[in-house]
PDB file of N, CA and C in Angstrom:
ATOM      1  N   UNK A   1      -8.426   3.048  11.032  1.00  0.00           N
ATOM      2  CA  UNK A   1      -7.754   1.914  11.624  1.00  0.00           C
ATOM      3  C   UNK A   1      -7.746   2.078  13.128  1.00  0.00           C
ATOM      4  N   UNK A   2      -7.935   0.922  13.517  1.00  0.00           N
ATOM      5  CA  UNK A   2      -8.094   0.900  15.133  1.00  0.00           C
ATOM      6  C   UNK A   2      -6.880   0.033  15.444  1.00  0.00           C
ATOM      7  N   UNK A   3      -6.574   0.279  16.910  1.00  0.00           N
ATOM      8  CA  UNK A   3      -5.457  -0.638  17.418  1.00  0.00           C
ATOM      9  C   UNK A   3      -5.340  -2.160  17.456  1.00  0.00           C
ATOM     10  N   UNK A   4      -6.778  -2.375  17.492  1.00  0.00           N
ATOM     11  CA  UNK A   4      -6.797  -3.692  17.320  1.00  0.00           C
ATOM     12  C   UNK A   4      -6.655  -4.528  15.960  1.00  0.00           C
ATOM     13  N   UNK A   5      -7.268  -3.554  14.652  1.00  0.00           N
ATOM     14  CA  UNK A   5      -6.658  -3.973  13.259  1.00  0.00           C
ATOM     15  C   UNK A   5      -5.383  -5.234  13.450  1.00  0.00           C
ATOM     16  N   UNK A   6      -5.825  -6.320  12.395  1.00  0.00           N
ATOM     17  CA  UNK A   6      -4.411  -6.918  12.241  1.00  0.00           C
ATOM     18  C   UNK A   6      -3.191  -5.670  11.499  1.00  0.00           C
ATOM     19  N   UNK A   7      -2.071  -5.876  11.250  1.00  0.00           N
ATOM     20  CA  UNK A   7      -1.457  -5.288  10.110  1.00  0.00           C
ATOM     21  C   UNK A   7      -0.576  -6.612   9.671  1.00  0.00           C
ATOM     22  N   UNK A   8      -0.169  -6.587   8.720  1.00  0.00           N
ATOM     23  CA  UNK A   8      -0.144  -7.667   7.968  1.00  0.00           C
ATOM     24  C   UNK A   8       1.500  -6.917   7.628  1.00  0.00           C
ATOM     25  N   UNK A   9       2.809  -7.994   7.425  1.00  0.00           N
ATOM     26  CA  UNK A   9       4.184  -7.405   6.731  1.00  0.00           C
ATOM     27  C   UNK A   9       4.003  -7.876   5.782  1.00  0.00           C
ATOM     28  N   UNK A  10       4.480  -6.997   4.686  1.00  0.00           N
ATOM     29  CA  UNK A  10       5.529  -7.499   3.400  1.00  0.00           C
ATOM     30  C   UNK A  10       6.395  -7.112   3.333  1.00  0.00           C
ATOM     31  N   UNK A  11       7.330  -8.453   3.044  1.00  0.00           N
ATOM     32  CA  UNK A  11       8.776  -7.896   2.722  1.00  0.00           C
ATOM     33  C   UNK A  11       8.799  -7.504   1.064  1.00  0.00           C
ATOM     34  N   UNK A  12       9.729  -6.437   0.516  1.00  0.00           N
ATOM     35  CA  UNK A  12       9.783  -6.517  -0.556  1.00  0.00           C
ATOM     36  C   UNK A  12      10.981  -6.298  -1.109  1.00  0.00           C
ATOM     37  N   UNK A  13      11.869  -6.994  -0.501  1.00  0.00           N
ATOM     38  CA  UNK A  13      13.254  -7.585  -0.734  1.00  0.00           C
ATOM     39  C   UNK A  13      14.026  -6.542  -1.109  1.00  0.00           C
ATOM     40  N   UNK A  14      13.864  -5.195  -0.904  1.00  0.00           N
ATOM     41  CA  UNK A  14      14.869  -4.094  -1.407  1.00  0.00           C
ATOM     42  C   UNK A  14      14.312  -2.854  -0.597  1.00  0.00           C
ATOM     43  N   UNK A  15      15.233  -1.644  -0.761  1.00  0.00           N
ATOM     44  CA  UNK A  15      14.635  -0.583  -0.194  1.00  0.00           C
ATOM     45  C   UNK A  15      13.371  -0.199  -0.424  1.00  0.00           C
ATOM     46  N   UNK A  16      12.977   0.348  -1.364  1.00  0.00           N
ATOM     47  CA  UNK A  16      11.701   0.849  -1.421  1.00  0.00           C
ATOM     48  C   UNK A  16      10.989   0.351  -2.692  1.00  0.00           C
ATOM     49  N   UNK A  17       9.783   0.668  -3.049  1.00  0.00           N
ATOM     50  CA  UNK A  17       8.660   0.249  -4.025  1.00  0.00           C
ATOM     51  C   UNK A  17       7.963   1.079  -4.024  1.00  0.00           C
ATOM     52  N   UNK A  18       7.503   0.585  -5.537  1.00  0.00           N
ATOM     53  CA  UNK A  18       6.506   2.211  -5.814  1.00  0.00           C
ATOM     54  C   UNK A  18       4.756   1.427  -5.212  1.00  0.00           C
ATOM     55  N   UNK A  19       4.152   2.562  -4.870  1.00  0.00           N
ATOM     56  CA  UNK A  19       2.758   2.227  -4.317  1.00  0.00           C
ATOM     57  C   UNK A  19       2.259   1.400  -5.572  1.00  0.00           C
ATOM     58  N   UNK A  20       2.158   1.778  -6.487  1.00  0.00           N
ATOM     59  CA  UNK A  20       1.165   0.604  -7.203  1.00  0.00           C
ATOM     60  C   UNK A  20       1.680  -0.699  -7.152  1.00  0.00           C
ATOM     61  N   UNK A  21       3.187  -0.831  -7.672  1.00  0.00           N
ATOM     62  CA  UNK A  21       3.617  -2.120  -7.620  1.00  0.00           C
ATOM     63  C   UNK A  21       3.390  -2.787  -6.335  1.00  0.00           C
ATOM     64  N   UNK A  22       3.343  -2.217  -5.287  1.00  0.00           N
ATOM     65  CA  UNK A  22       3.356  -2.918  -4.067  1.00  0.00           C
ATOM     66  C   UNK A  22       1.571  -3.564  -3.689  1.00  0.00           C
ATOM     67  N   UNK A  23       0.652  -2.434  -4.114  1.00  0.00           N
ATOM     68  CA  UNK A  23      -0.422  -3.181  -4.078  1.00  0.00           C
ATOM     69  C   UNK A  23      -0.891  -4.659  -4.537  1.00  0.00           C
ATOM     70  N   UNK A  24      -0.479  -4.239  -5.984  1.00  0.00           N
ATOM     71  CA  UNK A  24      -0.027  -5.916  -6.930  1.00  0.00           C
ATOM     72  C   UNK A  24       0.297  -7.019  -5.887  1.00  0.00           C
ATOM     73  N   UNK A  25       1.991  -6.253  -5.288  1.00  0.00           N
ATOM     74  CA  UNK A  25       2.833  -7.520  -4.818  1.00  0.00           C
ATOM     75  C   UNK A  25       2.053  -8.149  -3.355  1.00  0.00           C
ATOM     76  N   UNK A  26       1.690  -7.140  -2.570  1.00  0.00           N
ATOM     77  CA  UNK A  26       0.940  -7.554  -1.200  1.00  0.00           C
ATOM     78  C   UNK A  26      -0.288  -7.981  -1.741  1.00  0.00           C
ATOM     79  N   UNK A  27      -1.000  -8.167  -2.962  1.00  0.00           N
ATOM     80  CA  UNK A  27      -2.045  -8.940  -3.012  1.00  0.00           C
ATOM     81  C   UNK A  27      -3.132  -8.169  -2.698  1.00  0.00           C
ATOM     82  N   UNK A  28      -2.640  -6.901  -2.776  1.00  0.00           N
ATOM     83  CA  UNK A  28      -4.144  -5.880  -2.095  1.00  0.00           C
ATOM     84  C   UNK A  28      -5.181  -5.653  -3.562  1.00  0.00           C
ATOM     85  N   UNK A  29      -4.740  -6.174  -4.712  1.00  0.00           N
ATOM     86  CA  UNK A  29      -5.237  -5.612  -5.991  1.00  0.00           C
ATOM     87  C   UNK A  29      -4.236  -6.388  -6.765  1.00  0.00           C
ATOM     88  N   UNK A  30      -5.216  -6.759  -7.987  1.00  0.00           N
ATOM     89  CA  UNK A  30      -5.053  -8.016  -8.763  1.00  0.00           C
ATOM     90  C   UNK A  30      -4.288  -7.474 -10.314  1.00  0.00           C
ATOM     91  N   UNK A  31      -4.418  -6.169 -10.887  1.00  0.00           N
ATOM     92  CA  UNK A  31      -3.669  -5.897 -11.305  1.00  0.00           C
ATOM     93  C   UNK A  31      -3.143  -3.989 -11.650  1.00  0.00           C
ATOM     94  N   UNK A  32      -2.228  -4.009 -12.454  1.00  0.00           N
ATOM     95  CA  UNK A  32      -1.594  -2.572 -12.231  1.00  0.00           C
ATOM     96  C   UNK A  32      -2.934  -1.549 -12.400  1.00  0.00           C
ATOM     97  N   UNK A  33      -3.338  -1.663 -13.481  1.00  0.00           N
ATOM     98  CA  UNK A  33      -5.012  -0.427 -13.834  1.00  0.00           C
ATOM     99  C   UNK A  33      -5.638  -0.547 -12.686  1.00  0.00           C
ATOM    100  N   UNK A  34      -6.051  -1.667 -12.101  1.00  0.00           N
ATOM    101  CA  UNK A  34      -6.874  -1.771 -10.733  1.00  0.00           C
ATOM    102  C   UNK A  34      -6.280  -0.970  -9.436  1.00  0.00           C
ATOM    103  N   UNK A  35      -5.011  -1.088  -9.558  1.00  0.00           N
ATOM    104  CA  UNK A  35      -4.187  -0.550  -8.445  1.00  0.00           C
ATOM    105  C   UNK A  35      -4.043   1.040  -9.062  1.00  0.00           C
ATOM    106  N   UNK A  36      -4.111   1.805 -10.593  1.00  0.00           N
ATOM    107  CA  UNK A  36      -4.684   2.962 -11.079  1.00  0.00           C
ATOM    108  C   UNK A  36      -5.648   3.161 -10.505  1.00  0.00           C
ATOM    109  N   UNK A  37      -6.178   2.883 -10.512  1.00  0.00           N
ATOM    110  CA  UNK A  37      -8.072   3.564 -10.674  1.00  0.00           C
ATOM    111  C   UNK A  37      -7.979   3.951  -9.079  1.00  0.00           C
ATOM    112  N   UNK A  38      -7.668   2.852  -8.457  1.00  0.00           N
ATOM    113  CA  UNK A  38      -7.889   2.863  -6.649  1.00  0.00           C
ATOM    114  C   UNK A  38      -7.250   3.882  -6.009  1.00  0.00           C
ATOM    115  N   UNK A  39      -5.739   3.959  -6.896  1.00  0.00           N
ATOM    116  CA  UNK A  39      -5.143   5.141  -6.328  1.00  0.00           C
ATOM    117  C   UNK A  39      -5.582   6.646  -7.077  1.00  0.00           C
ATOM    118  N   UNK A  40      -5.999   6.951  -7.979  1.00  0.00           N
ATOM    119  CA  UNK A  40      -6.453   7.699  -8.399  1.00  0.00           C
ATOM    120  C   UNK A  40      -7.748   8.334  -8.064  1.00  0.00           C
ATOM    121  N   UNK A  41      -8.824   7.350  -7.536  1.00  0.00           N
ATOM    122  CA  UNK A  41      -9.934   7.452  -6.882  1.00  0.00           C
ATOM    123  C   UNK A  41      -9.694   8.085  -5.258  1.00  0.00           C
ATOM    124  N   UNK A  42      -8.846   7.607  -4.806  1.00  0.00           N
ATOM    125  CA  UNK A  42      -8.656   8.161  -3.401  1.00  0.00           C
ATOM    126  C   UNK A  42      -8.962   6.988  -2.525  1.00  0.00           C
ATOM    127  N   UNK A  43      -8.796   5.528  -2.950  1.00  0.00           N
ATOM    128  CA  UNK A  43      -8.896   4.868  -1.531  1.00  0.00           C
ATOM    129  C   UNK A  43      -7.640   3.906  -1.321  1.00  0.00           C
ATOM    130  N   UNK A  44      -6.810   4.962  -1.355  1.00  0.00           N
ATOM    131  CA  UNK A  44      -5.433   3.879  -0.475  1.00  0.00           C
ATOM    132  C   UNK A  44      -5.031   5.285   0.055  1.00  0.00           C
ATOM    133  N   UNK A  45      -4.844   4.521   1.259  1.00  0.00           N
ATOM    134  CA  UNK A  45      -3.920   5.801   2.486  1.00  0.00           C
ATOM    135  C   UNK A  45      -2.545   5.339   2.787  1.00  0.00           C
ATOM    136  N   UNK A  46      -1.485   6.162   2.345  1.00  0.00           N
ATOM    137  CA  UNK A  46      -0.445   5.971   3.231  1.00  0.00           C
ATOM    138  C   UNK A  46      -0.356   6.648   4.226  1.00  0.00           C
ATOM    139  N   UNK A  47       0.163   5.752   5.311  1.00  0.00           N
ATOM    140  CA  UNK A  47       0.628   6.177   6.719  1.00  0.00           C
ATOM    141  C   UNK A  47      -0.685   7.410   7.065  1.00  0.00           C
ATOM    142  N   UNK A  48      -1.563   6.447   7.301  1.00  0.00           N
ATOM    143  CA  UNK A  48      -2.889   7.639   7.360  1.00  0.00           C
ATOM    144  C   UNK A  48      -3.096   8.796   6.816  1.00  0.00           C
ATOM    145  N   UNK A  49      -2.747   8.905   5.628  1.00  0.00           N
ATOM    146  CA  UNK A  49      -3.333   9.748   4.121  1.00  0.00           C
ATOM    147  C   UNK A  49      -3.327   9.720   3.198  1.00  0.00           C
ATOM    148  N   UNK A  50      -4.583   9.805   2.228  1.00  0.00           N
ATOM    149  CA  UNK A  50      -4.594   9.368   1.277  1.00  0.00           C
ATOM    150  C   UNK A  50      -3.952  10.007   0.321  1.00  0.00           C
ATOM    151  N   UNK A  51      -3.338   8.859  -0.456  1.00  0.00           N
ATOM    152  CA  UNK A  51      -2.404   8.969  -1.482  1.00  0.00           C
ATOM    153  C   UNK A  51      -2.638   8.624  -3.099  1.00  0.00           C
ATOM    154  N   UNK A  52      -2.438   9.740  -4.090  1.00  0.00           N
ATOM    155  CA  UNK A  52      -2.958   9.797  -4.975  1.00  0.00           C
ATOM    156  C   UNK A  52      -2.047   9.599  -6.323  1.00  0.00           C
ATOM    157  N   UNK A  53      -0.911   9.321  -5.419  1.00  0.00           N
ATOM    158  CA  UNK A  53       0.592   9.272  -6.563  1.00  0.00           C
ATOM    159  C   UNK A  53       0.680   7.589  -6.242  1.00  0.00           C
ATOM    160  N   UNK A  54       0.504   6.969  -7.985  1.00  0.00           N
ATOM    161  CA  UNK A  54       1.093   5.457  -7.891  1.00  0.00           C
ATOM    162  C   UNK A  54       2.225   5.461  -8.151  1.00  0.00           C
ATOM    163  N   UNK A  55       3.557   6.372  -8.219  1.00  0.00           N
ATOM    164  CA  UNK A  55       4.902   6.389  -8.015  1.00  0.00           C
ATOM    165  C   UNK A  55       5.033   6.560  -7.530  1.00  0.00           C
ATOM    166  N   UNK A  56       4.189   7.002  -5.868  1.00  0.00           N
ATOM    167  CA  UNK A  56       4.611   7.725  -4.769  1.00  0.00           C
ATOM    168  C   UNK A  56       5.930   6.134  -4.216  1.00  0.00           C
ATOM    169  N   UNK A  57       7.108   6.209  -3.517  1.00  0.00           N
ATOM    170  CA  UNK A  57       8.222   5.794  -2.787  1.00  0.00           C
ATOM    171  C   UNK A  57       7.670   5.328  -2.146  1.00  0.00           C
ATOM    172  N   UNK A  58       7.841   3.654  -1.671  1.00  0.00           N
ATOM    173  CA  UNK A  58       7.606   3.230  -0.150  1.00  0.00           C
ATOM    174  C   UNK A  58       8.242   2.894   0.408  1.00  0.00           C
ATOM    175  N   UNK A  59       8.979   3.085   1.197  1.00  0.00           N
ATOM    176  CA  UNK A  59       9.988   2.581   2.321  1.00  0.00           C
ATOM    177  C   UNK A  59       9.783   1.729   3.672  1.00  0.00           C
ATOM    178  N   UNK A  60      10.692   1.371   3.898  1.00  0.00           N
ATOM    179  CA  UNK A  60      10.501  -0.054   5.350  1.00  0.00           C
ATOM    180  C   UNK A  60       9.488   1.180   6.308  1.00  0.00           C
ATOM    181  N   UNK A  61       8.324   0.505   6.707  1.00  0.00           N
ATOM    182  CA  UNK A  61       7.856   0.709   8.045  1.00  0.00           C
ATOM    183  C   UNK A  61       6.688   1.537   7.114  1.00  0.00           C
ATOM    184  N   UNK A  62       6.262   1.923   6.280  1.00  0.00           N
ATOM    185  CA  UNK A  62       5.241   2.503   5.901  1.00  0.00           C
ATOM    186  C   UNK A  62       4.191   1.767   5.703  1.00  0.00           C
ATOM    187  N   UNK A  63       2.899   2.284   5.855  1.00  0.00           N
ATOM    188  CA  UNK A  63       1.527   1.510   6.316  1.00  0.00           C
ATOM    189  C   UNK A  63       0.902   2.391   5.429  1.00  0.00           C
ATOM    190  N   UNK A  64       0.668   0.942   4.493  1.00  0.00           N
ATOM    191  CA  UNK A  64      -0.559   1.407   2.964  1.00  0.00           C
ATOM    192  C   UNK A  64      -2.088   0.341   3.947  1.00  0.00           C
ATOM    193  N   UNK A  65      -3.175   1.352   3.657  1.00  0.00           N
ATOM    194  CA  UNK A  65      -4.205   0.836   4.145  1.00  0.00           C
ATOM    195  C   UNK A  65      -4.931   0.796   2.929  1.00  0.00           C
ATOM    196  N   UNK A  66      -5.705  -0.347   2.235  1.00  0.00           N
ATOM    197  CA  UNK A  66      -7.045  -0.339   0.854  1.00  0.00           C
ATOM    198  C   UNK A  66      -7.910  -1.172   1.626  1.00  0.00           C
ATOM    199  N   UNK A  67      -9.363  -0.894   1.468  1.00  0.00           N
ATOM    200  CA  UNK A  67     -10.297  -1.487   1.817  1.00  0.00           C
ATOM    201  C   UNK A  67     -10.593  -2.199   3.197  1.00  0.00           C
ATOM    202  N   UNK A  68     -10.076  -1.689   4.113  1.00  0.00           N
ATOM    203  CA  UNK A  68     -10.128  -2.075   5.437  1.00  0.00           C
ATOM    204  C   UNK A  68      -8.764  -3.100   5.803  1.00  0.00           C
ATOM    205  N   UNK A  69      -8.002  -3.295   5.008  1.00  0.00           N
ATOM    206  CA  UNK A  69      -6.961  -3.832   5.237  1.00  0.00           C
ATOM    207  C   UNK A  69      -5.210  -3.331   5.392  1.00  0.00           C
ATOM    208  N   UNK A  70      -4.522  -3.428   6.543  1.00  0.00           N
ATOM    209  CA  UNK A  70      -3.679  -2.483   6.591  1.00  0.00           C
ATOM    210  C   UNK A  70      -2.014  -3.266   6.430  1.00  0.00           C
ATOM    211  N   UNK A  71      -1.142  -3.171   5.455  1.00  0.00           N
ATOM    212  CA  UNK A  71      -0.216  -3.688   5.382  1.00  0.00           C
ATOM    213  C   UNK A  71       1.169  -2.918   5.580  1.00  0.00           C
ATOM    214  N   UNK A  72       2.199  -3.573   6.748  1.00  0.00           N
ATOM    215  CA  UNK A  72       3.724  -2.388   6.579  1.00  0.00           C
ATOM    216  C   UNK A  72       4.520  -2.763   5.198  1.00  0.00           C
ATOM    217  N   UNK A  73       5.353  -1.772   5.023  1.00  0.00           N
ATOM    218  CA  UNK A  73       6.614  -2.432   4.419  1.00  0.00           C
ATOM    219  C   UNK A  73       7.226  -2.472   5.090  1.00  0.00           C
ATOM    220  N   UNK A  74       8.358  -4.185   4.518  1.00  0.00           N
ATOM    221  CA  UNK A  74       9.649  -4.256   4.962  1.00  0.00           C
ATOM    222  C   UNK A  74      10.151  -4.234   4.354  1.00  0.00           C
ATOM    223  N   UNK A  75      11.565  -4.575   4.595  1.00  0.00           N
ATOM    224  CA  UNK A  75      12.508  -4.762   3.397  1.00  0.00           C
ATOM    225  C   UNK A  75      12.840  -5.770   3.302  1.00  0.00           C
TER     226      UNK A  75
END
């Protein structure tokens, strides 16, 4: 990711979310197995590293990046 990248918010109306569900909800991946495989494969980074836990916690201000696209959480 470069500085110029858009980043894109989602709110997700509560403290935190688990990485897969949030892929789903931001629209980064169409459904839960898809949002498996991707995180299991190794291409979603949180907060610039890749992350291999789809229960991993997401909290306000964290930056999930899939496929060249970089989204924060809010709350």
């Amino acid at each position: 990711m470069t500085s110029s990248d858009p980043i894109d918010e989602i709110s997700i109306g509560g403290e935190s979310i688990r990485l897969g569900q949030f892929l789903k909800f931001a629209g980064l991946l169409d459904s839960g197995g898809n949002a498996k495989e991707a995180i299991i494969d190794g291409y979603v980074d949180v907060n610039g590293v890749e992350e291999r836990r789809r229960g991993r916690q997401l909290v306000d201000g964290d930056l999930v990046a899939f496929r060249g696209r970089t989204v924060r959480v809010r709350p």
